[in-house]
Protein backbone atom coordinates (compact mmCIF):
# COMPACT_ATOMS: atom_id res chain seq x y z
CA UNK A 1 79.33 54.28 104.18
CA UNK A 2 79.10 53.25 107.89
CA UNK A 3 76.65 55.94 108.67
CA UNK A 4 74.61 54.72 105.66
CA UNK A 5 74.78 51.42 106.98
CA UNK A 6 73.53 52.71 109.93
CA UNK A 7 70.25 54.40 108.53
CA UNK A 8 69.09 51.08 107.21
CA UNK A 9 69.34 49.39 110.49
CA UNK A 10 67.36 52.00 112.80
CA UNK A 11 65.02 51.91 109.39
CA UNK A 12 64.71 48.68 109.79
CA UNK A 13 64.61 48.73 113.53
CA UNK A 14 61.59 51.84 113.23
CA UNK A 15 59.37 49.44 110.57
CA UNK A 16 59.67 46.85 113.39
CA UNK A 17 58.71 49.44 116.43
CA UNK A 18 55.08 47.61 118.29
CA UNK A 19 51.85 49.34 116.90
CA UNK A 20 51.09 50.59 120.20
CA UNK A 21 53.28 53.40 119.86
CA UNK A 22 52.08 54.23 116.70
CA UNK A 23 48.38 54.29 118.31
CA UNK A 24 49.72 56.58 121.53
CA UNK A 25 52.37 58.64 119.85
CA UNK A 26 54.27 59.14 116.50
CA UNK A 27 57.24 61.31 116.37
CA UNK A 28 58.73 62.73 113.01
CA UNK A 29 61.53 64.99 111.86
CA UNK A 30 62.64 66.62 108.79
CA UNK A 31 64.97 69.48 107.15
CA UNK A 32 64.44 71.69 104.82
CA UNK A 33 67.31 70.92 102.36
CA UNK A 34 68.48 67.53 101.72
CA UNK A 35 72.32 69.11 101.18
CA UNK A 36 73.44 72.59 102.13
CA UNK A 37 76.67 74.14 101.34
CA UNK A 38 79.61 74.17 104.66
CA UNK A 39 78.79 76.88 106.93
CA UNK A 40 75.08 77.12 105.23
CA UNK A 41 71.82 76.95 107.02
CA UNK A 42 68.94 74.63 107.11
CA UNK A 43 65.75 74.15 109.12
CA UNK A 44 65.25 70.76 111.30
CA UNK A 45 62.42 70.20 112.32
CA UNK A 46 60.33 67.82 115.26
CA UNK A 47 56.73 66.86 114.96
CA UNK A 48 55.15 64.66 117.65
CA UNK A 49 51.69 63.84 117.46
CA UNK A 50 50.12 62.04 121.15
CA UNK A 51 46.48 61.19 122.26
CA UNK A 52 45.03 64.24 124.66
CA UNK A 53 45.85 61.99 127.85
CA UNK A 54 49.65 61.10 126.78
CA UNK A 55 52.21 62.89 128.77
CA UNK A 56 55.76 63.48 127.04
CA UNK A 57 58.78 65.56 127.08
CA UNK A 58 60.60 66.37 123.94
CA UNK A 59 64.41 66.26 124.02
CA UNK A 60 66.68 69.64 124.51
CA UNK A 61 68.46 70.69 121.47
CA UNK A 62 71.31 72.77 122.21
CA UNK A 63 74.76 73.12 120.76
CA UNK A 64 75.46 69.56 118.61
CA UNK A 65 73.15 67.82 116.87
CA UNK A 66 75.07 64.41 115.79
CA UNK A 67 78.97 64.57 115.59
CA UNK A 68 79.05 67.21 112.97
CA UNK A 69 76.44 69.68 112.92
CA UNK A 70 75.70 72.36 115.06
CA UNK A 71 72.52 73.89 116.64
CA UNK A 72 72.50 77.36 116.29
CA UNK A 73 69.15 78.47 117.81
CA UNK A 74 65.01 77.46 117.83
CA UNK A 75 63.34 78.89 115.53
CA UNK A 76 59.46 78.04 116.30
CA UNK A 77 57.40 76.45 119.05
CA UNK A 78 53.93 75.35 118.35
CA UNK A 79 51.13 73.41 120.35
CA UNK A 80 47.37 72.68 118.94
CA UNK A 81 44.95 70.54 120.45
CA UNK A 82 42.37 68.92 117.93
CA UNK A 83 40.38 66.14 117.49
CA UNK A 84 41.77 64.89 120.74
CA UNK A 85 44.91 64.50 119.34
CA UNK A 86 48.39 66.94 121.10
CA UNK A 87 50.12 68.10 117.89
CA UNK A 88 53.31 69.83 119.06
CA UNK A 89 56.29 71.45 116.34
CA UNK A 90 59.59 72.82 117.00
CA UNK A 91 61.99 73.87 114.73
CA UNK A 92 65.88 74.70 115.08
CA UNK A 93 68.45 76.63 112.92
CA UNK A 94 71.20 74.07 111.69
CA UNK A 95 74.50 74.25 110.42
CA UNK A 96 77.81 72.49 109.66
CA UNK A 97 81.57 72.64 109.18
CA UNK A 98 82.56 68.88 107.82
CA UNK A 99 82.12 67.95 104.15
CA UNK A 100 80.46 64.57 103.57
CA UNK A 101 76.99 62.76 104.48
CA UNK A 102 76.03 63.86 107.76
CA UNK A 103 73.71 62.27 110.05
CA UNK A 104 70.92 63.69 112.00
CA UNK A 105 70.58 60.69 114.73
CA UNK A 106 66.80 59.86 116.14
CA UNK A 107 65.38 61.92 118.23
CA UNK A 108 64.19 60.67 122.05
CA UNK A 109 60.36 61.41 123.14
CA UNK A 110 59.88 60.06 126.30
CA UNK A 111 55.93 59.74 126.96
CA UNK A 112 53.83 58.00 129.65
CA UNK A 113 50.04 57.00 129.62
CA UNK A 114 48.93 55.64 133.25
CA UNK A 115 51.32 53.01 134.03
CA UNK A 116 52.96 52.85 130.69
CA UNK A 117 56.31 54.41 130.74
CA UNK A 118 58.18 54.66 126.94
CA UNK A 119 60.08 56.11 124.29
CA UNK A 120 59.40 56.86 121.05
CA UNK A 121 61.81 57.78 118.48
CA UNK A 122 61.97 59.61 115.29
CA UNK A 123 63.40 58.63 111.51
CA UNK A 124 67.11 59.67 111.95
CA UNK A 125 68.17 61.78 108.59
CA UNK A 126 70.94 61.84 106.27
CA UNK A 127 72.49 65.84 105.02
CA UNK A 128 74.83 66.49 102.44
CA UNK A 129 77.38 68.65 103.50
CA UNK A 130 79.48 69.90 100.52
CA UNK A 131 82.71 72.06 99.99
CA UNK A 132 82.44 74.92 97.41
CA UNK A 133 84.19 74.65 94.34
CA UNK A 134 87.30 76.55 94.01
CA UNK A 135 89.36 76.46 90.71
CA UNK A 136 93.11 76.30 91.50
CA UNK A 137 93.72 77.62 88.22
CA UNK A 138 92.95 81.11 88.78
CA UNK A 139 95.11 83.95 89.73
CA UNK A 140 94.54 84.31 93.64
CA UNK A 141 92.95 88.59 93.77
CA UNK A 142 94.26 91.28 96.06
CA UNK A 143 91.80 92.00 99.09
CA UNK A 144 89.26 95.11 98.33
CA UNK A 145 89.72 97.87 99.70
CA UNK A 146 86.79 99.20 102.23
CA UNK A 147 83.68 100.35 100.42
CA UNK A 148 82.52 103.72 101.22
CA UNK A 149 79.08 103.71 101.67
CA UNK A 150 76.19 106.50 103.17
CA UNK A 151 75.37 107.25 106.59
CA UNK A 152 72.24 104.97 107.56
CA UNK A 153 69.45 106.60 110.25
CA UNK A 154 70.91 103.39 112.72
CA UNK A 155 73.93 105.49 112.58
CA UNK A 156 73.06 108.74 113.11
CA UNK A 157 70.30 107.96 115.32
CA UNK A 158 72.39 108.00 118.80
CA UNK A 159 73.60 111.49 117.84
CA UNK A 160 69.96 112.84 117.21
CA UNK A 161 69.04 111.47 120.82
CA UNK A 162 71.94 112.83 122.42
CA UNK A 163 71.03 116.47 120.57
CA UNK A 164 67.45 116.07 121.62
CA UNK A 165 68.75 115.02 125.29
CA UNK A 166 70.33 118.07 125.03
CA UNK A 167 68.02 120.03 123.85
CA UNK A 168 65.35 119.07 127.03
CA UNK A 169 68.08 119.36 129.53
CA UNK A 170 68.20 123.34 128.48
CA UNK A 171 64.89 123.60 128.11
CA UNK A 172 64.33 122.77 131.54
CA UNK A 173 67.15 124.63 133.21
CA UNK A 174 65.62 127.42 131.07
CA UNK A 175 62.21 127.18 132.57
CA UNK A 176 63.57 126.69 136.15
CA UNK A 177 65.15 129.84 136.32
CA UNK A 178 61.92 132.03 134.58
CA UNK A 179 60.02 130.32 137.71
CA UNK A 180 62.60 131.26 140.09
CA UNK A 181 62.93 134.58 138.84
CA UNK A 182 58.68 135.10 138.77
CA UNK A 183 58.56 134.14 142.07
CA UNK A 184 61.18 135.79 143.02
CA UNK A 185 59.33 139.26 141.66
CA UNK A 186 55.78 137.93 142.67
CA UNK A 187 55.92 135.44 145.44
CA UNK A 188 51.38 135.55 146.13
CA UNK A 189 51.21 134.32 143.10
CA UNK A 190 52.93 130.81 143.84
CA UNK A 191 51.00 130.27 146.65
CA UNK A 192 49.13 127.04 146.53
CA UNK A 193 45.26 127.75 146.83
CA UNK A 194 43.58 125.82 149.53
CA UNK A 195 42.13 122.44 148.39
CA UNK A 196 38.34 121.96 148.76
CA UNK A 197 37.58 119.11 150.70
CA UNK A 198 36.89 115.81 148.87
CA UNK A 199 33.00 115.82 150.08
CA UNK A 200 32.66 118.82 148.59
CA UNK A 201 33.83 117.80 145.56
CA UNK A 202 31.96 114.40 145.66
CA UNK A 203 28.34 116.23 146.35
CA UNK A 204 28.62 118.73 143.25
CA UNK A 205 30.19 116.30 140.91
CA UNK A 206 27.13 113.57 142.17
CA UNK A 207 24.68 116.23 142.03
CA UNK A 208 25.30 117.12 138.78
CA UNK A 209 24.93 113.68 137.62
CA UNK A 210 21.56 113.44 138.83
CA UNK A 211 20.49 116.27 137.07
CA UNK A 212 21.55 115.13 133.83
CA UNK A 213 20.31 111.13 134.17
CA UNK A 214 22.48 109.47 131.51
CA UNK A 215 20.69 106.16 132.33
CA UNK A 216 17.32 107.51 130.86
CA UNK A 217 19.25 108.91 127.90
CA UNK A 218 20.22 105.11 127.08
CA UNK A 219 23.93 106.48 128.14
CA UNK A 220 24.27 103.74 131.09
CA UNK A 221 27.66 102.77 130.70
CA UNK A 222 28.94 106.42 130.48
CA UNK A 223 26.44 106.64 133.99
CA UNK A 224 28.72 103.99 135.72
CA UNK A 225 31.57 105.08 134.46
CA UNK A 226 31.40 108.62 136.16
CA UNK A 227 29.48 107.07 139.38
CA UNK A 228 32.39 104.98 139.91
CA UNK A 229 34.96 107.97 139.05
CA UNK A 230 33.69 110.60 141.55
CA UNK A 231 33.35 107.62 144.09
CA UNK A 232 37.15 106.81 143.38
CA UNK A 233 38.32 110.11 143.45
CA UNK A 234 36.77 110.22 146.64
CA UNK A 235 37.88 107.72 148.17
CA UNK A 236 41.40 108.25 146.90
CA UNK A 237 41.61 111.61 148.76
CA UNK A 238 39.98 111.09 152.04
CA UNK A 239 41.78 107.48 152.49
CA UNK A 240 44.61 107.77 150.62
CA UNK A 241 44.02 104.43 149.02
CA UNK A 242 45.16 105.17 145.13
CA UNK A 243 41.80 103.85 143.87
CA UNK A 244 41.86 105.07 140.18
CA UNK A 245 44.59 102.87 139.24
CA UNK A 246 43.25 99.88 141.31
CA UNK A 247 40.69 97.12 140.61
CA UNK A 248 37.53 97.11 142.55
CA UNK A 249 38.77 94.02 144.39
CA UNK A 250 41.99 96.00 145.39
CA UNK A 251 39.88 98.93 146.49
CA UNK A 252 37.63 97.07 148.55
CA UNK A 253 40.84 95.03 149.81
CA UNK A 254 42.21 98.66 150.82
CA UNK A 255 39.05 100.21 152.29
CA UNK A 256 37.87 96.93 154.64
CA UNK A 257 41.34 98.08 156.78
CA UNK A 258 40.55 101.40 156.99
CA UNK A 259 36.72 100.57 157.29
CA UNK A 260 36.63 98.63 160.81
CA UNK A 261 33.40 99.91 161.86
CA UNK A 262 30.37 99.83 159.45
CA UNK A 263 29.86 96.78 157.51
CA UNK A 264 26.92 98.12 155.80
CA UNK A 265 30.28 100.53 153.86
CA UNK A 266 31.64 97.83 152.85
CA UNK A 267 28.61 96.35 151.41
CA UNK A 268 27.04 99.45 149.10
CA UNK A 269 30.62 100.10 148.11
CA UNK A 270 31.28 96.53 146.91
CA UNK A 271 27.77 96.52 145.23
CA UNK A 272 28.72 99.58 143.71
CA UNK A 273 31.68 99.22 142.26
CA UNK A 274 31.08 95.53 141.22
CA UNK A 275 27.86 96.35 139.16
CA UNK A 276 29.32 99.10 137.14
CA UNK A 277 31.82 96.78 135.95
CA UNK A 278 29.33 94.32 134.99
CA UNK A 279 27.81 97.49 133.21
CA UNK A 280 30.98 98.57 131.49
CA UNK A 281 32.89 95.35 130.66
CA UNK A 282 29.84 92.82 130.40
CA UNK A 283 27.38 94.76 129.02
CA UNK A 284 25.10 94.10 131.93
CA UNK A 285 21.41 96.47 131.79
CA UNK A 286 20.72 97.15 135.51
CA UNK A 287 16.65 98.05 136.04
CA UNK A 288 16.44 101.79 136.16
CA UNK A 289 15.37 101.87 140.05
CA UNK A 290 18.86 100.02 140.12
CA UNK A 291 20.41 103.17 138.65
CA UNK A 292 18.55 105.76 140.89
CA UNK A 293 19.70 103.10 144.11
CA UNK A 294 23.52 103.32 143.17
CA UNK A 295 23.08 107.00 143.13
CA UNK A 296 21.08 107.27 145.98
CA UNK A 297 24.38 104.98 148.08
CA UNK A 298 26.91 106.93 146.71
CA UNK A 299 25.50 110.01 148.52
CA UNK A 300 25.08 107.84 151.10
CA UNK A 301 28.70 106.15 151.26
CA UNK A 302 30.64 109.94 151.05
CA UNK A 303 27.58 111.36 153.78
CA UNK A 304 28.36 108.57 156.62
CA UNK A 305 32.34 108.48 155.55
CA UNK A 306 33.39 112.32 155.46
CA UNK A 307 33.04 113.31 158.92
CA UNK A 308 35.25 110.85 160.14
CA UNK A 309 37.97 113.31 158.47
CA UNK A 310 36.38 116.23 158.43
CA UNK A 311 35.26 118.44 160.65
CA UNK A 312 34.08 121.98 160.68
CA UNK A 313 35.27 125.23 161.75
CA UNK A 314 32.88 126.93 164.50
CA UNK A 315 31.88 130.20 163.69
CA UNK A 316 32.38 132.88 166.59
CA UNK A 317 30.07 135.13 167.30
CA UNK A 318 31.45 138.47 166.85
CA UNK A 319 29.23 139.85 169.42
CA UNK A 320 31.02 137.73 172.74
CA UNK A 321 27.92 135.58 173.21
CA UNK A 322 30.26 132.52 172.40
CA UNK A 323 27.45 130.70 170.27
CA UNK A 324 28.89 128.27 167.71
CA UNK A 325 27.16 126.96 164.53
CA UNK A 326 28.41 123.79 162.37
């Protein structure tokens, strides 16, 4: 009765509450069940509704809500902006343990707006917390025994892992000694073959691009997108910089310490790379002379860059004169 008494008064009190609130901020909560049996669960719920330019903070639910009814965890956090109005929900798993009408007490939403500094407060609610019904009358039963029931995949599941571990871990003790033993009978053909040099590389793949001109087959995006890979690959093996799994502002990040010298580098390789992502993520349509120039300072990027790491053998002459060639 005294907590009934109560919910008239902050009723009362909330009827009362100055318009301005009303106009800045309205708070509301709600359940989903009016009554629940003990040890049952229902959904509480806040709703606060503010102008775009009112700041608040909604109160932390944790463990209690009231004297008798427990939070057991959030269920749902939602924010929309419309109309210029903040409309945020949150919802929380209830629960309680003591029979009777419980109350759910107000709810606290601090909010500001300039100089104004207030709170707002929501309806508190009544719940019906009831015992079940147990007739006396009746003979108390035994306890069941355990129910045997069928193995589920949950169950069995670690043991297939731990077979398929297994399996793999043989596998590959398998395969390392048929390597061993193949290399043991013939070692030559182990030997790693020496790596063509990434200018090489760079030159053919570029060259064959050119031939084919994707750009005038109305392929322009697939253009860019192997322009940019032989230019990464590139780059990746002459500076080390791991540029295929980088963006192109990590790449140029990377290459400007390496590339102390020649501005003009750092230039056609940031116009590069940042118009064929335009191409391939913006849909951008460069002119076709555009195409034929990014071409053109590709060649031109891995022609001034590669003899700063390469350099070639001379060829002797076998005849004594000493001549060399490069």
């Amino acid at each position: 009765m005294r907590d009934l008494h109560r919910l008239i008064i902050l009723s009362f009190l909330w009827i009362l509450a100055p318009g301005l609130n009303a106009q800045l901020i309205t708070v509301k909560s709600n359940v989903s069940r009016d009554s629940m049996m003990i040890g049952d669960q229902v959904v509480y719920s806040l709703h606060v509704e503010a102008g775009e330019n009112v700041d608040f903070k909604l109160p932390v639910l944790q463990d209690t809500l009231g004297r008798n009814l427990e939070v057991l965890f959030p269920i749902a956090s939602d924010t929309i902006l419309a109309n210029g109005r903040k409309v945020v929900d949150q919802s929380y798993m209830i629960t309680g343990f003591e029979p009777g009408m419980q109350m759910i007490p107000a709810q606290r939403v601090v909010y500001s707006l300039g100089e104004i500094l207030d709170t707002a407060l929501s309806m508190p609610l009544l719940i019906g917390v009831y015992e079940p019904a147990v007739d006396t009358a009746q003979q108390i039963k035994p306890i069941k025994p355990p129910i045997n029931t069928p193995l589920t995949l949950k169950e069995i599941l670690p043991w297939i892992a731990l077979g398929a571990g297994i399996w793999m871990a043989g596998t590959l003790i398998f395969a390392l000694l048929w390597i061993y033993r193949q290399r043991k009978k013939n070692p030559e053909a182990f030997l790693l073959k020496p790596q063509e040099p990434a200018h090489v590389v760079a030159f053919r793949e570029l060259d064959k691009l050119k031939e084919e001109k994707e750009w005038e087959k109305g392929r322009v995006k697939q253009y860019y997108t192997r322009l940019t890979e032989i230019t990464r690959h590139y780059i990746e093996r002459q500076y080390g910089i791991p540029a295929m799994e980088r963006t192109t502002e990590e790449i140029l990040k990377a290459f400007r310490k390496s590339n102390t010298d020649d501005s003009l580098l750092d230039e056609m390789l940031k116009d590069l790379l940042e118009l064929a992502d335009l191409v391939k993520f913006a849909k951008e349509d460069p002119m076709p002379v555009d195409n034929q120039t990014n071409l053109n300072n590709a060649y031109l990027f891995v022609q001034k860059t590669f003899p700063l790491f390469f350099k070639a053998e001379p060829d002797i002459n076998l005849e004594g004169t000493g001549n060399e060639s490069h």
